[in-house]
Protein backbone atom coordinates (compact mmCIF):
# COMPACT_ATOMS: atom_id res chain seq x y z
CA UNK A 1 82.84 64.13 111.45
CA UNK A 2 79.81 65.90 113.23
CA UNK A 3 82.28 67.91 114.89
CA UNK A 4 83.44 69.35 111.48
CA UNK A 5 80.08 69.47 110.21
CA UNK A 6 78.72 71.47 113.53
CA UNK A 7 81.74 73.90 112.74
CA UNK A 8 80.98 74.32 109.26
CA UNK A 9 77.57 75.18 110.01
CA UNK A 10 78.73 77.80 112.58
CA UNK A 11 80.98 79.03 109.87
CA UNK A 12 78.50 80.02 107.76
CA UNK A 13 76.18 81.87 110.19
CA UNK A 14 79.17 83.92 111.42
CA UNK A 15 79.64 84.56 107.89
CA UNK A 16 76.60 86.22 107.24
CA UNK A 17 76.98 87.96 110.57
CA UNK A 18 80.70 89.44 109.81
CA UNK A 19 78.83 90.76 106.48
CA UNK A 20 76.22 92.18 108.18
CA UNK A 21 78.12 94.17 110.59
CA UNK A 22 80.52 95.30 107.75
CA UNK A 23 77.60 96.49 105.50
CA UNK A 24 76.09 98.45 107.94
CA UNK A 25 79.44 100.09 109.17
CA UNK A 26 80.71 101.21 105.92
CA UNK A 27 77.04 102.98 105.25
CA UNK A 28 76.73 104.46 108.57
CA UNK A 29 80.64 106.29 107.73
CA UNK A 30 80.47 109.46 106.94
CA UNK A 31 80.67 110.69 103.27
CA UNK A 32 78.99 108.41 100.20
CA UNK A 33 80.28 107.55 97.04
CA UNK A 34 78.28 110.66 95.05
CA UNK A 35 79.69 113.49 97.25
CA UNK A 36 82.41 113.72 94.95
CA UNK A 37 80.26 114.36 92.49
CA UNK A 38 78.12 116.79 94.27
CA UNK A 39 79.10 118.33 97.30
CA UNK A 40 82.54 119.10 95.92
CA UNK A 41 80.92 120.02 92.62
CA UNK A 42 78.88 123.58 92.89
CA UNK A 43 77.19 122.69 89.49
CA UNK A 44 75.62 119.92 90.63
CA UNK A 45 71.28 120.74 92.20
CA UNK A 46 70.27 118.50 94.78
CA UNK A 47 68.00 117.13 92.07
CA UNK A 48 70.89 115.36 90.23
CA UNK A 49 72.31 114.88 93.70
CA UNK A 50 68.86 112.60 94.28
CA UNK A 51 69.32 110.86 91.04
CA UNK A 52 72.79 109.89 91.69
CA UNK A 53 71.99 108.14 95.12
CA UNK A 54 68.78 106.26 92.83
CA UNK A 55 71.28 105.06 90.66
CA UNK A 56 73.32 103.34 93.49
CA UNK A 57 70.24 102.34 95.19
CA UNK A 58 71.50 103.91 98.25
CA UNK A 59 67.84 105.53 98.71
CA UNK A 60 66.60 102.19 99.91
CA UNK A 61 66.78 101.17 103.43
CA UNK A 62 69.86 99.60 104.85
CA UNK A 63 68.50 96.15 105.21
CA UNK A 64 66.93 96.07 101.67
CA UNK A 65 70.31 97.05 100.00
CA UNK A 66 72.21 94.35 102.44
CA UNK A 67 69.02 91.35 101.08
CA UNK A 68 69.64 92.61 97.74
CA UNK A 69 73.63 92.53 97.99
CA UNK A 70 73.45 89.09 99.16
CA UNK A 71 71.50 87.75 96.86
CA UNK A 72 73.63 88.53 94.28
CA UNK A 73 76.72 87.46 96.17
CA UNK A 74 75.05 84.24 96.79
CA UNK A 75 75.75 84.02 92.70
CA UNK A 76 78.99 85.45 93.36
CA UNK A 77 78.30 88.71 91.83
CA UNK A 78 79.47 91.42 93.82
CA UNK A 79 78.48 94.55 91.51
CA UNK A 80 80.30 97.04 89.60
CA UNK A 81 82.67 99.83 90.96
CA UNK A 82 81.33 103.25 92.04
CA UNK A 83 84.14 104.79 90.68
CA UNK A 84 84.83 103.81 87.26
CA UNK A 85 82.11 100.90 86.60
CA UNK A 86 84.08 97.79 86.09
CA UNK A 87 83.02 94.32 88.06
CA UNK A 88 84.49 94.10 91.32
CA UNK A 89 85.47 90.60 90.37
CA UNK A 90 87.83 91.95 87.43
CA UNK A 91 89.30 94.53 89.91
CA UNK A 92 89.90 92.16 92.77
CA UNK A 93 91.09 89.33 90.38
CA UNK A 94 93.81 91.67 88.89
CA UNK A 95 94.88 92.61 92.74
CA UNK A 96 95.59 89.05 94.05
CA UNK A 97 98.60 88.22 92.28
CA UNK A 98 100.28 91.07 93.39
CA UNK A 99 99.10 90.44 96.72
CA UNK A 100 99.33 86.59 96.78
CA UNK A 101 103.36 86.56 95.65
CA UNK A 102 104.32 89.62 97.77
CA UNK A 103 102.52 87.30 100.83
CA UNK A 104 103.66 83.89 99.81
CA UNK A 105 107.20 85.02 99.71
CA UNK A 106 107.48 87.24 103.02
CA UNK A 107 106.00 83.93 104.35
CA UNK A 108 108.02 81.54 103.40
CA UNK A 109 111.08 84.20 104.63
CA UNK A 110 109.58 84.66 108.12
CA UNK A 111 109.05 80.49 108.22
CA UNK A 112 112.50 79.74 106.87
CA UNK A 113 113.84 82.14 109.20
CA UNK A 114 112.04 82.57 112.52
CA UNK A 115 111.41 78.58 113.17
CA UNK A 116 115.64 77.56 113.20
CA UNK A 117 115.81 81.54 115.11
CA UNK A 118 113.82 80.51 118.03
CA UNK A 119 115.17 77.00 117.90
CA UNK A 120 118.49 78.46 118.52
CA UNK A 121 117.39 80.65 120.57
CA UNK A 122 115.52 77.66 123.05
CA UNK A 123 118.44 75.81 123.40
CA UNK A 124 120.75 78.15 124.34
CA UNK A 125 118.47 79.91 126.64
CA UNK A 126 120.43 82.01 129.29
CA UNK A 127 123.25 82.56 127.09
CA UNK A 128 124.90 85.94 125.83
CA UNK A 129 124.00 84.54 122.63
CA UNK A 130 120.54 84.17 123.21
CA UNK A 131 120.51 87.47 124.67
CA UNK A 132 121.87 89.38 122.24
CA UNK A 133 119.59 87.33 119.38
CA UNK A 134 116.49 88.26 121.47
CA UNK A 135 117.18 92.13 122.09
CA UNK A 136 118.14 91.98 118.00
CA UNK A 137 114.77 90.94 117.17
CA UNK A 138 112.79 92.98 119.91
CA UNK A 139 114.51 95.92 118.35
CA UNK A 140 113.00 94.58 114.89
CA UNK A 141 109.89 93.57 116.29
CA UNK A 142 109.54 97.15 117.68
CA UNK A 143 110.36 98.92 114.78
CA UNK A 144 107.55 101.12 113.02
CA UNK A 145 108.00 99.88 110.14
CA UNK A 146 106.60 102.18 107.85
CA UNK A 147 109.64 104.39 109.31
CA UNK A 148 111.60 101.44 108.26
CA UNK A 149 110.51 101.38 104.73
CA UNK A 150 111.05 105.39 104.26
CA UNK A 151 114.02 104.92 105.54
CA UNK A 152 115.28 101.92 103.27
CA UNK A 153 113.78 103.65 100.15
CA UNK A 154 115.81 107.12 101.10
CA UNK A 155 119.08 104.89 101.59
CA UNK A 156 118.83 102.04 99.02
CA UNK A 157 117.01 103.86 96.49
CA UNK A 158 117.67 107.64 96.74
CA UNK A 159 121.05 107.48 97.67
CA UNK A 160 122.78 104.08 96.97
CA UNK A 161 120.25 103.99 93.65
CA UNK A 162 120.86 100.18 93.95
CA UNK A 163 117.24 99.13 94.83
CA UNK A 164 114.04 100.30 92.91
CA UNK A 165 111.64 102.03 95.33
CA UNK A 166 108.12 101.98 93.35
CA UNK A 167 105.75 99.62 91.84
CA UNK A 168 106.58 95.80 90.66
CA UNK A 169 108.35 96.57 87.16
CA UNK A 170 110.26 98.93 85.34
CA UNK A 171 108.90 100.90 82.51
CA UNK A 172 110.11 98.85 79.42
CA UNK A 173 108.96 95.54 81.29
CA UNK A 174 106.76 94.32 78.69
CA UNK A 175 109.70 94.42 75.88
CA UNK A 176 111.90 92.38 78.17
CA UNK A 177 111.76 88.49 77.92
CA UNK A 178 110.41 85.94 80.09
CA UNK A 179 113.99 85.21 82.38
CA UNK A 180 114.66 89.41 82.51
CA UNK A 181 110.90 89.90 83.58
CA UNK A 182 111.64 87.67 86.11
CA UNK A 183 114.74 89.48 87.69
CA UNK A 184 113.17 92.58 87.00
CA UNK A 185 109.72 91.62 89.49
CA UNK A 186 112.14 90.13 91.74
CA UNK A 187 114.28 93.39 91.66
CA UNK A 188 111.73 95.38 92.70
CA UNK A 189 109.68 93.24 95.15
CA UNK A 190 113.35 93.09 97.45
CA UNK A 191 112.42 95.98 99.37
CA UNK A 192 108.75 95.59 100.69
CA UNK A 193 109.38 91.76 100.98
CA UNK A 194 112.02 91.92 103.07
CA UNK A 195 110.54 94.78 105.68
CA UNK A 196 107.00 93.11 105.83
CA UNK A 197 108.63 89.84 106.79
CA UNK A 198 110.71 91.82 109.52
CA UNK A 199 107.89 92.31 111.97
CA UNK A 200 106.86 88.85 111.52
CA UNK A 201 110.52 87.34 111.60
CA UNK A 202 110.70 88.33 115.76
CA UNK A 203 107.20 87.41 116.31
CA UNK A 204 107.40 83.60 114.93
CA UNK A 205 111.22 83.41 116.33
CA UNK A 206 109.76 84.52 119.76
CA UNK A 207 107.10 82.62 119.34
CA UNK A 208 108.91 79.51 118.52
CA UNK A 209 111.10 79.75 121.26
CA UNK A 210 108.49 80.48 123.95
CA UNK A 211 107.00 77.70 123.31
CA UNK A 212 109.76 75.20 122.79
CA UNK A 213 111.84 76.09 126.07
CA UNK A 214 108.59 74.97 127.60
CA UNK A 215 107.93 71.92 126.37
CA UNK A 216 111.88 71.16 126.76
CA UNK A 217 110.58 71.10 130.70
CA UNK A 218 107.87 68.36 130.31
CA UNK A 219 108.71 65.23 131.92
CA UNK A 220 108.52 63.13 128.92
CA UNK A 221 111.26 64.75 127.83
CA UNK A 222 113.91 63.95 130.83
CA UNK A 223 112.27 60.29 130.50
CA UNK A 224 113.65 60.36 126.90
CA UNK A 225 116.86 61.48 127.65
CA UNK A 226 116.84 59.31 130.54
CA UNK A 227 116.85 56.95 127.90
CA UNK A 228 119.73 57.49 126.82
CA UNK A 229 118.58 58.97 123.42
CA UNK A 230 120.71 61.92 121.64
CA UNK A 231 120.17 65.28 122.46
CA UNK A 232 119.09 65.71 118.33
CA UNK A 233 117.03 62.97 118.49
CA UNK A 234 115.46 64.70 122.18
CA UNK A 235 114.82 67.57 120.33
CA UNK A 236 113.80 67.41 116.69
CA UNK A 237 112.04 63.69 117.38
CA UNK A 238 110.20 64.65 120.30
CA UNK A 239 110.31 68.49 121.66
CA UNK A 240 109.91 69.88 118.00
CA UNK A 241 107.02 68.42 116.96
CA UNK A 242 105.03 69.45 120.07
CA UNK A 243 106.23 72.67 120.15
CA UNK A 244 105.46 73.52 116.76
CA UNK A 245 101.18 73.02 116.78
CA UNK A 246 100.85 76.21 118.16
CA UNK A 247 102.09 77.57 115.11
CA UNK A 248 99.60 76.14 113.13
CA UNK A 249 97.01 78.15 114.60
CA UNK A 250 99.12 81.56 113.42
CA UNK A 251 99.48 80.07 110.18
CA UNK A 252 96.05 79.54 110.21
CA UNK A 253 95.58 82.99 110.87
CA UNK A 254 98.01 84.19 108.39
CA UNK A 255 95.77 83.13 105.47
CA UNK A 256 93.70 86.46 105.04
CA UNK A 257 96.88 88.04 105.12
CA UNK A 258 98.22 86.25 101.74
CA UNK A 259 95.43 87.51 99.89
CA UNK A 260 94.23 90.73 102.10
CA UNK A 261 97.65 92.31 101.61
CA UNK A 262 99.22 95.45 103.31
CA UNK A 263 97.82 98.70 102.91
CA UNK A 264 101.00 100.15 104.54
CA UNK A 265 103.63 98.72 102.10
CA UNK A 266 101.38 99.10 99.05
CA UNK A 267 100.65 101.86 99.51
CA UNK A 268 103.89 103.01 100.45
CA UNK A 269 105.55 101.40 97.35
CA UNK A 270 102.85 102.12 95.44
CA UNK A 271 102.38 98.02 94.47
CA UNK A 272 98.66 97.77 93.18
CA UNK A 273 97.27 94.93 95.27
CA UNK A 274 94.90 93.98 97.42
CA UNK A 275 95.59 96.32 100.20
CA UNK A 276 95.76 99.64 97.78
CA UNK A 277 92.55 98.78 96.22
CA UNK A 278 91.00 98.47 99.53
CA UNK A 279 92.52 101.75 100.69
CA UNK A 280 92.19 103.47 98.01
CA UNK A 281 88.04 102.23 97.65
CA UNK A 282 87.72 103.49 101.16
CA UNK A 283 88.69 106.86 100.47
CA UNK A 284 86.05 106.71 97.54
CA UNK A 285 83.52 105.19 99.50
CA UNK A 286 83.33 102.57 96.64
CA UNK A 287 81.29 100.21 98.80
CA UNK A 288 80.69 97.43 96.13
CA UNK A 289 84.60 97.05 96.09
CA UNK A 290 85.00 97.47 99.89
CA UNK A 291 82.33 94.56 100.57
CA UNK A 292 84.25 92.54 97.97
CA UNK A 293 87.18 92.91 99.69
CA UNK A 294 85.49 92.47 103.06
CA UNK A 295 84.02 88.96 101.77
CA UNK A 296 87.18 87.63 100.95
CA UNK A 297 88.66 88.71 103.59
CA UNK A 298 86.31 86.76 106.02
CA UNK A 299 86.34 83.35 104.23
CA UNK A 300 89.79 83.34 104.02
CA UNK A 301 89.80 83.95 108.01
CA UNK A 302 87.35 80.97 108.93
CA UNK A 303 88.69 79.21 106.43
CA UNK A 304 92.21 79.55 108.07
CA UNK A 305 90.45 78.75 111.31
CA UNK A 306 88.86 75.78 109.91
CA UNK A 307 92.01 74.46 108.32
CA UNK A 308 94.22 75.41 111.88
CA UNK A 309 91.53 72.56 113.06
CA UNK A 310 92.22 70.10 110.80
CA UNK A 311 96.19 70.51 111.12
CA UNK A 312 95.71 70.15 114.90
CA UNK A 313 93.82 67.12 114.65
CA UNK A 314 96.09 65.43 112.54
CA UNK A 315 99.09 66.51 114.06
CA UNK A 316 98.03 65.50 117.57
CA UNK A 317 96.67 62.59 118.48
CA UNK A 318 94.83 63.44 121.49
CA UNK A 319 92.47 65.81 119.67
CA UNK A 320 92.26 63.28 116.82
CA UNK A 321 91.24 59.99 119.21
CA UNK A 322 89.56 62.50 121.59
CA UNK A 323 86.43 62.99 119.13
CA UNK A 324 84.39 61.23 116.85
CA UNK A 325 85.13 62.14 113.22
């Protein structure tokens, strides 16, 4: 228990400190949310220019606008958009789902997929099979994948016209019922789903196989088929569940990315989730929805970390007897 509680208390000073750094980066970029307004705006004096950057509060010092950010974040009140004034709660909030299904799914995909992959590929290491399964996914692995998704939208969508190539739903989605809006959001999500789970497909299956062909060398594993026990029972009951606890800690890590999104397929698809709203507030130097975004971002990565800890210790028992909870 002190172990989790020292950890927790870490967490939250390396909080603050990710925060920190993030405030001042984003401030010390060049541009500001009001040169929209006035540098590319002839119209607008250097008086109004003054007023505008009042407004913001971006005439105060940089620590003074960071004390005054956090205390309202400490309320969990992260401001109001540059750009067109609505909370940056309500505009996150409406992201996530998006996000959190387009994430959840690829997931699942890569899990479903790249765990029995590497399996495969473990015990039949050496093989032609296992060779040609491992160049397969290096070639996927390797892939830009942006080029991939142009080039799946130009042949599924341009010319086969069999796959929709933009946004979540189709036009008339809100006079279709409840089992057609379904299909429809299923429809489109096909595409990016299935490319952003391609990259991650070879690294898991590698992944999983790396680690499994070595632990099919340990010794306690020749004592247990010394044994006498099936090669199944070898593998699932005893190689498996070793191998596997490395995976928690990418898992771990994988939890900003359910909610933090892809900037690359969103945008590219034009989905409006989290990673469009964050590229798109970058662009606009909206810096109360960037720091939103930001936030979340970082608790969900120490709180994967801090969950990756937990797994471990529960899954193995050395870590588990090894300290005092």
């Amino acid at each position: 228990m002190n172990y989790f509680l020292k950890r927790s208390g870490g967490l939250v000073v390396l909080f603050f400190g990710i925060t920190l750094i993030s405030f001042a980066v984003i401030h010390l970029a060049p541009g500001g949310p009001t040169d929209i307004y006035s540098q590319m705006n002839p119209k607008v004096s250097a008086e109004a220019a003054e007023k505008m950057q009042k407004l913001y509060g971006l005439d105060r010092p940089l620590l003074e606008q960071y004390g005054s950010w956090a205390k309202r974040v400490f309320f969990f009140d992260f401001g109001r958009s540059f750009r067109d004034g609505r909370p940056v709660t309500k505009k996150i909030a409406a992201a996530i789902p998006v996000t959190l299904l387009m994430s959840v799914l690829s997931l699942l995909f890569i899990l479903a997929a790249g765990i029995p992959l590497g399996i495969y590929g473990a015990v039949h290491e050496g093989t032609r099979r296992d060779g040609v399964l491992s160049a397969v996914l290096l070639a996927g692995f390797s892939l830009p994948v942006f080029w991939a998704a142009l080039l799946a939208m130009s042949y599924f969508g341009v010319g086969l016209r069999v796959l929709p190539v933009a946004g979540i739903h189709s036009l008339f989605f809100d006079e279709m019922t409840f089992f057609e809006k379904i299909r429809d959001v299923a429809w489109h999500l096909i595409l990016p789903v299935s490319l952003s789970a391609l990259a991650g497909l070879a690294g898991i299956s590698r992944f999983m196989r790396a680690n499994l062909i070595q632990v099919l060398k340990e010794n306690y594993i020749r004592t247990a088929r010394a044994k006498g026990l099936s090669e199944r029972k070898v593998l699932y009951g005893h190689a498996l569940p070793n191998a596997i606890l490395p995976l928690l800690t990418l898992l771990g890590l994988s939890v900003p990315g359910l909610l933090g999104g892809s900037v690359i397929f969103e945008s590219i698809f034009s989905i409006p989730g989290m990673g469009r709203l964050f590229f798109d507030s970058v662009f606009a130097r909206d810096y109360p929805v960037i720091m939103g975004v930001l936030v979340l971002g970082a608790i969900l990565t120490l709180l994967g970390n801090f969950l990756a800890d937990w797994a471990y210790a529960a899954c193995d028992p050395r870590i588990r007897l090894g300290e005092k909870f």
